[in-house]
N, C-alpha and C. Protein backbone atom coordinates (compact mmCIF):
# COMPACT_ATOMS: atom_id res chain seq x y z
N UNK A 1 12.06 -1.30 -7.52
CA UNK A 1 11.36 -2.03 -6.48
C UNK A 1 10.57 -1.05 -5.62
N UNK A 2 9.39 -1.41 -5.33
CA UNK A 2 8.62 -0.50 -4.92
C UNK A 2 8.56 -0.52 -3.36
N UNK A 3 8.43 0.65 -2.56
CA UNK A 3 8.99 0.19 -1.34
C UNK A 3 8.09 1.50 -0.15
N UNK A 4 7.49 0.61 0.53
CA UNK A 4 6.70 1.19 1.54
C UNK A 4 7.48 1.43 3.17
N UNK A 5 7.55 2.46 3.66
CA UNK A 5 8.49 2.00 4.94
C UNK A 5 7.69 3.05 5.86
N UNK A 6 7.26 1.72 6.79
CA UNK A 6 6.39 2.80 7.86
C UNK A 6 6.86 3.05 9.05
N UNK A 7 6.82 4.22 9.79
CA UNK A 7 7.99 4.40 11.08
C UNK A 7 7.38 4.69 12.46
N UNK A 8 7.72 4.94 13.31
CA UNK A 8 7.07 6.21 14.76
C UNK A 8 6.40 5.14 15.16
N UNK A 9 6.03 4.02 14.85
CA UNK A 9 5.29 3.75 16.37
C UNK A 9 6.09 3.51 17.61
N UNK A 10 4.97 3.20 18.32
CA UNK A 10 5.56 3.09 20.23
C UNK A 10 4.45 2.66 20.73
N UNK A 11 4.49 2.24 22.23
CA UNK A 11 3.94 2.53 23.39
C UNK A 11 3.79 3.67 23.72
N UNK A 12 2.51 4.23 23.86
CA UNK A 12 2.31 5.86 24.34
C UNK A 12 1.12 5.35 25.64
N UNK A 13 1.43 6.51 26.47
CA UNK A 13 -0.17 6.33 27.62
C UNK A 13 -1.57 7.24 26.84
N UNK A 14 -2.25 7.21 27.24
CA UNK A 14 -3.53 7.92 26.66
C UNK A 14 -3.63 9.07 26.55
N UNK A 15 -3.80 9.97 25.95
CA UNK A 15 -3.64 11.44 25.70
C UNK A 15 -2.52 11.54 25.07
N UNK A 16 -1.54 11.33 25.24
CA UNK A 16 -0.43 11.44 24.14
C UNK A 16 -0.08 11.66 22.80
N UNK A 17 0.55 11.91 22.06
CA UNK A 17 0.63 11.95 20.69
C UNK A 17 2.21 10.67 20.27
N UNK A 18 1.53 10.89 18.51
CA UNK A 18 2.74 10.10 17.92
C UNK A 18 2.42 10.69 16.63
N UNK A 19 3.77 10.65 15.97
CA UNK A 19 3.80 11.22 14.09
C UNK A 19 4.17 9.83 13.55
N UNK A 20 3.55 9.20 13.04
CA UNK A 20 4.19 8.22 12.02
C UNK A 20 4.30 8.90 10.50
N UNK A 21 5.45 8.05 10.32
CA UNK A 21 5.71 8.11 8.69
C UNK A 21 5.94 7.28 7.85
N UNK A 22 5.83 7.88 6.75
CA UNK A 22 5.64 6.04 5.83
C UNK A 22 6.19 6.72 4.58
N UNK A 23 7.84 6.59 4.13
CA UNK A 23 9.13 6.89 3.39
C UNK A 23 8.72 5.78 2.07
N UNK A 24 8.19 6.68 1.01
CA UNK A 24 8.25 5.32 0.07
C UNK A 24 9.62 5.72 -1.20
N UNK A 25 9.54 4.94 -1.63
CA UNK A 25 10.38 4.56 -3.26
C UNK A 25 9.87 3.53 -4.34
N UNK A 26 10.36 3.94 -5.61
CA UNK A 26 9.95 3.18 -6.82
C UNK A 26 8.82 3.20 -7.04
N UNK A 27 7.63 4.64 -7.04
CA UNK A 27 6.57 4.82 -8.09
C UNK A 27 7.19 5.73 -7.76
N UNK A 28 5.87 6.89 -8.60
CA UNK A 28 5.64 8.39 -8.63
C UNK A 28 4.70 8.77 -7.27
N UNK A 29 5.48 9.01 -6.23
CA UNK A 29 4.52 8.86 -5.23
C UNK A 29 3.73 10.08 -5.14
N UNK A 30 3.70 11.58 -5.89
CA UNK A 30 3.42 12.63 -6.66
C UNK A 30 2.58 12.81 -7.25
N UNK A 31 1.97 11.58 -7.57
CA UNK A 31 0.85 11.27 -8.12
C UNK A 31 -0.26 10.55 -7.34
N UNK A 32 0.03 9.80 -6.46
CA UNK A 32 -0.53 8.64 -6.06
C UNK A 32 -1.32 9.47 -4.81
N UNK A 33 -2.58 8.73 -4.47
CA UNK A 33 -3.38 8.95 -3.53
C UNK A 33 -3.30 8.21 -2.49
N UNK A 34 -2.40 8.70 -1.14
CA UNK A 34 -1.79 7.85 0.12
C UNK A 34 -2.58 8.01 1.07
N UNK A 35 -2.95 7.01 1.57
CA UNK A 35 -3.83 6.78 2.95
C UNK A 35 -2.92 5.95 3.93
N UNK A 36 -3.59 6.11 5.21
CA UNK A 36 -3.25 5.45 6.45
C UNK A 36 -4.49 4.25 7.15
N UNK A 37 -4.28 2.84 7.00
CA UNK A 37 -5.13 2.16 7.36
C UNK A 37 -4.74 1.65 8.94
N UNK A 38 -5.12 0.89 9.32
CA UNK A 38 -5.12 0.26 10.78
C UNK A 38 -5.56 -1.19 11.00
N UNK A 39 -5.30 -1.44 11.84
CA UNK A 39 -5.71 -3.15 12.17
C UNK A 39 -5.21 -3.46 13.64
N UNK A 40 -6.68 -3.67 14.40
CA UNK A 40 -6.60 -3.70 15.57
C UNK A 40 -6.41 -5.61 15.99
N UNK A 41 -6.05 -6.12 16.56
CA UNK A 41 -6.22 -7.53 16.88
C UNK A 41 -7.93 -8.18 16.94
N UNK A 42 -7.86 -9.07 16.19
CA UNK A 42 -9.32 -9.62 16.28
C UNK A 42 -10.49 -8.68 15.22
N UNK A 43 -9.92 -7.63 14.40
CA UNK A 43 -10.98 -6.71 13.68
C UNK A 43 -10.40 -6.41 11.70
N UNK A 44 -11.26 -6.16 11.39
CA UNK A 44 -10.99 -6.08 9.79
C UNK A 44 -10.11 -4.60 9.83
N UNK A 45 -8.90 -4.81 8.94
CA UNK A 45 -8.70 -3.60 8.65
C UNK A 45 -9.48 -2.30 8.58
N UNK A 46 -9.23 -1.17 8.82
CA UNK A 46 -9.89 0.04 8.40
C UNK A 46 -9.27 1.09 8.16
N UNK A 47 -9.72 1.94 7.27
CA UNK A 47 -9.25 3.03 6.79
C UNK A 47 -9.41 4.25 7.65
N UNK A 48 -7.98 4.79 7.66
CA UNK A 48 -7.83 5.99 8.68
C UNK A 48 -8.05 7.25 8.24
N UNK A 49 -7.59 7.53 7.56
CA UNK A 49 -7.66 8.99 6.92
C UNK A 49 -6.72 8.24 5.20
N UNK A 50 -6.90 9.79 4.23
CA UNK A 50 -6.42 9.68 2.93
C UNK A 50 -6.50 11.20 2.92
N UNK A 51 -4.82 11.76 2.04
CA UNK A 51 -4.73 12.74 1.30
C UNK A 51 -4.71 12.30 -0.33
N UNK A 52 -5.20 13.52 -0.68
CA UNK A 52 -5.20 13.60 -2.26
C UNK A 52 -3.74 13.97 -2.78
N UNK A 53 -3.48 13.93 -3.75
CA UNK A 53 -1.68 13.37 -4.40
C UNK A 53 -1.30 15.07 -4.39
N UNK A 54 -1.96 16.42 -4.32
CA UNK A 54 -1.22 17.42 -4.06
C UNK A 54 -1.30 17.94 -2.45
N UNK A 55 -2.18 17.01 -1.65
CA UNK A 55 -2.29 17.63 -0.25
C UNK A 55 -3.31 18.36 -0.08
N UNK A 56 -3.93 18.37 -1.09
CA UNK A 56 -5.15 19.82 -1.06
C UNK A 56 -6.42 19.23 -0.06
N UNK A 57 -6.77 17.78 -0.04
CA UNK A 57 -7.73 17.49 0.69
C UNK A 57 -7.61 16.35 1.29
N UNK A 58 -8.12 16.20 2.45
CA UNK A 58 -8.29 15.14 3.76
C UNK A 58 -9.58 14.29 4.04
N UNK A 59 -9.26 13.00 4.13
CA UNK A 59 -10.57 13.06 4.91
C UNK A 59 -10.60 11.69 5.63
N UNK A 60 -11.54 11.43 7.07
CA UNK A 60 -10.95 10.40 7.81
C UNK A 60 -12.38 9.75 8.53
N UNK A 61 -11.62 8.65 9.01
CA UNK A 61 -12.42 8.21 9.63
C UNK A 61 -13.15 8.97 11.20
N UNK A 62 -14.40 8.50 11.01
CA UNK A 62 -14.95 9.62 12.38
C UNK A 62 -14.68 9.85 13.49
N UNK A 63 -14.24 8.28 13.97
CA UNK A 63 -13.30 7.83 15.12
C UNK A 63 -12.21 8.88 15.63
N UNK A 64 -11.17 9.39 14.72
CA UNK A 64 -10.56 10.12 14.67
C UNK A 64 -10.14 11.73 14.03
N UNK A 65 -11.21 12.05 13.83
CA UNK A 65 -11.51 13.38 12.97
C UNK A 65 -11.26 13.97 14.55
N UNK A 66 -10.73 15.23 13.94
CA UNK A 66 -10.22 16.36 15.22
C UNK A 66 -9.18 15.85 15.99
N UNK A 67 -8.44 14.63 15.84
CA UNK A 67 -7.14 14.09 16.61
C UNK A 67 -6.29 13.94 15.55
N UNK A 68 -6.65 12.98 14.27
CA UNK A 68 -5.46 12.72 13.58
C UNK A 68 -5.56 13.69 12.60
N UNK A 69 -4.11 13.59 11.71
CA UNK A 69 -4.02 14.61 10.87
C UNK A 69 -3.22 13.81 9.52
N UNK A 70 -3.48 13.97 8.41
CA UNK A 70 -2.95 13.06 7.55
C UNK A 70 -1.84 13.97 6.63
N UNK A 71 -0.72 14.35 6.02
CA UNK A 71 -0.15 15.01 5.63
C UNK A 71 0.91 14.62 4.66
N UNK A 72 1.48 15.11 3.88
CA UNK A 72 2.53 14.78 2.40
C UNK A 72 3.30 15.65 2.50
N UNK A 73 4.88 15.37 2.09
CA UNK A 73 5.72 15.88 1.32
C UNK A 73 6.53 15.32 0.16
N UNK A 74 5.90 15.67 -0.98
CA UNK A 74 5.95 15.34 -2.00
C UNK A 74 7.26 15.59 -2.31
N UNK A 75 8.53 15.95 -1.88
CA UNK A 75 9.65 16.48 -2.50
C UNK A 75 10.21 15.18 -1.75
N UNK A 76 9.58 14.73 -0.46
CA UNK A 76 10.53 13.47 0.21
C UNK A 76 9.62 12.64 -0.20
N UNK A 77 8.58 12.19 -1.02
CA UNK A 77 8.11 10.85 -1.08
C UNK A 77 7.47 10.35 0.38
N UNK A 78 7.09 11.29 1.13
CA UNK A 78 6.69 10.74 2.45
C UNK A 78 5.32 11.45 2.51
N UNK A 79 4.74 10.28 3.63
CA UNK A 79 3.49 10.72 3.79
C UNK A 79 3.24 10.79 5.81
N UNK A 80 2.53 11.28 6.46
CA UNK A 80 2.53 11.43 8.21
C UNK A 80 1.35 10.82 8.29
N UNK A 81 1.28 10.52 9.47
CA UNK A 81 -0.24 10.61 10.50
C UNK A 81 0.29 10.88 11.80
N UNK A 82 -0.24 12.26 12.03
CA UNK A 82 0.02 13.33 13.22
C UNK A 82 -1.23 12.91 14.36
N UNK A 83 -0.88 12.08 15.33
CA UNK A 83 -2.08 11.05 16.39
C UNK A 83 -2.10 11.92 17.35
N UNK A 84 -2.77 12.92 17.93
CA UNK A 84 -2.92 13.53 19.16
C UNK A 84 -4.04 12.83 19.94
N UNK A 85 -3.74 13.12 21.26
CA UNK A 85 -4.99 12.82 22.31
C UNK A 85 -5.11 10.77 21.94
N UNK A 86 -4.46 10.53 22.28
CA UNK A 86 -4.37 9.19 21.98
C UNK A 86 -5.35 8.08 22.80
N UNK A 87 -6.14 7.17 22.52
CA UNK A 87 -7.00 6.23 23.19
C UNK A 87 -6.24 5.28 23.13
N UNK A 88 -6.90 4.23 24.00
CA UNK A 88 -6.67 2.87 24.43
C UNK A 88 -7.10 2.06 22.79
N UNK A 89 -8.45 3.00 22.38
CA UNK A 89 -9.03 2.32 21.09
C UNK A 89 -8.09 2.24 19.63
N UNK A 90 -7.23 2.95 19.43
CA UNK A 90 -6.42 3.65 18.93
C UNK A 90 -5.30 2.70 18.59
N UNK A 91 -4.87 1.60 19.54
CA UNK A 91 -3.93 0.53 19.40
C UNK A 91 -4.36 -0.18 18.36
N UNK A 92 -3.43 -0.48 16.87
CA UNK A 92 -3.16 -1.32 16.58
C UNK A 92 -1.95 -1.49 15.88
N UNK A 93 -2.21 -2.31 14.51
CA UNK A 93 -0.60 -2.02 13.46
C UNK A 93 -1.52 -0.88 12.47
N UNK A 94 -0.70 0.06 12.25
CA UNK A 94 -0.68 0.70 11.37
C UNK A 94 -0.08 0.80 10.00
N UNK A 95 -0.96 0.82 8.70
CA UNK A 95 -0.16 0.39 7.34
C UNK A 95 -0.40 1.60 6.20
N UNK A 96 0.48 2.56 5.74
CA UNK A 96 0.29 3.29 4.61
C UNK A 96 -0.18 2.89 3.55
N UNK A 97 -0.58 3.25 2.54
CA UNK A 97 -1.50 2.38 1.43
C UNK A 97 -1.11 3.76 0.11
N UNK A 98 -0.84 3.04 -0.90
CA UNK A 98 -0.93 4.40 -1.90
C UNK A 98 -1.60 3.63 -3.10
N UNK A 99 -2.53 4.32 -4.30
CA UNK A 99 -3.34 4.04 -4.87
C UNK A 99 -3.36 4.62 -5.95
N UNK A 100 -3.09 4.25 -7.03
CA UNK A 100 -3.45 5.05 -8.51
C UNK A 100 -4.28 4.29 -9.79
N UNK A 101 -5.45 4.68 -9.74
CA UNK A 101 -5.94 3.61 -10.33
C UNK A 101 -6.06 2.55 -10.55
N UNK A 102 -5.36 1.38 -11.03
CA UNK A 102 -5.80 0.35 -10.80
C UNK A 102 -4.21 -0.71 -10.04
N UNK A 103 -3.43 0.79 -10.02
CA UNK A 103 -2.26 0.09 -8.88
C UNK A 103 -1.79 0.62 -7.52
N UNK A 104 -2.02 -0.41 -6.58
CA UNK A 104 -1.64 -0.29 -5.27
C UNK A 104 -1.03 -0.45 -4.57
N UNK A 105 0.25 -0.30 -3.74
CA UNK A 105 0.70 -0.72 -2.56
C UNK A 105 0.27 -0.52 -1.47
N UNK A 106 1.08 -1.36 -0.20
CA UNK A 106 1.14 -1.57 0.93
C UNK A 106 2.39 -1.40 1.44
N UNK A 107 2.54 -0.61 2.73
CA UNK A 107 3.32 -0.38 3.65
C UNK A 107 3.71 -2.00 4.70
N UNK A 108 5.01 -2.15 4.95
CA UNK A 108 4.55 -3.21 6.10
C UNK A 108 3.91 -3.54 7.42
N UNK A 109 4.01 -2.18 7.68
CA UNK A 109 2.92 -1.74 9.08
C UNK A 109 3.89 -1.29 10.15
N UNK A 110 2.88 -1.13 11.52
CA UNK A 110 4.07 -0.20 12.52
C UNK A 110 3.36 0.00 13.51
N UNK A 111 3.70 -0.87 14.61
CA UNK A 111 2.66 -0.81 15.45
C UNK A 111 2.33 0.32 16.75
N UNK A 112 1.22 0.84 17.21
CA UNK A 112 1.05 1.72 17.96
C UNK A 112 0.25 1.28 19.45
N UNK A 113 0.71 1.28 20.35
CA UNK A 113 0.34 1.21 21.14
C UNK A 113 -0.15 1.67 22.51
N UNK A 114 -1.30 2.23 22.97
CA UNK A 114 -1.96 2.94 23.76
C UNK A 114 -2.19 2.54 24.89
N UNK A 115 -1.55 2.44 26.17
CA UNK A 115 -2.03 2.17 27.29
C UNK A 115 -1.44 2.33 28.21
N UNK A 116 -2.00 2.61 29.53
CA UNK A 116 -1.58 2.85 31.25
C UNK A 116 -0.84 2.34 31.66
């Protein structure tokens, strides 16, 4: 059974940081290309950042380039998003995503929340 488990959110004030993580089981997650999407209330999902299945490369949305950080450890099946300097814009649910050709999961999400 294939199993997405996403963690760390909170209520944070602005500037702040948060590490989420997203603990999977039942693929080869070693293989698979894991991203971090988002979904703010009232807006289409979007894609946050994605590492490549050895960690070697990053890359994110513009919004957050120079704050978030996307990261793997392949020996735990886990994947991060390291949130520094945190906005108000920044609030929503957050969902891990992993991808291997023509099969995908979803995380159940984890919500983050930014404000005064």
């Amino acid at each position: 059974q294939v199993q997405l488990v996403a963690s760390g959110g909170d209520l944070v004030q602005p500037g702040e940081s948060l590490r989420l993580s997203c603990a999977t089981s039942g693929f080869t997650f070693r293989y698979y290309v894991m991203s971090w999407y988002r979904q703010a209330p009232g807006k289409e999902r979007e894609l946050v950042g994605s590492i490549t299945k050895d960690g070697g490369s990053t890359r994110y949305v513009d919004s957050v380039k120079g704050r978030f950080t996307v990261s793997r450890n392949n020996a735990k099946n886990t994947v991060y998003l390291q949130m520094n300097s945190l906005k108000a814009e920044d609030t929503a649910v957050y969902y891990c995503y992993a991808i291997l050709m023509g099969r995908h999961y979803w995380g159940q999400g984890t919500q983050v929340t930014v404000s005064s």
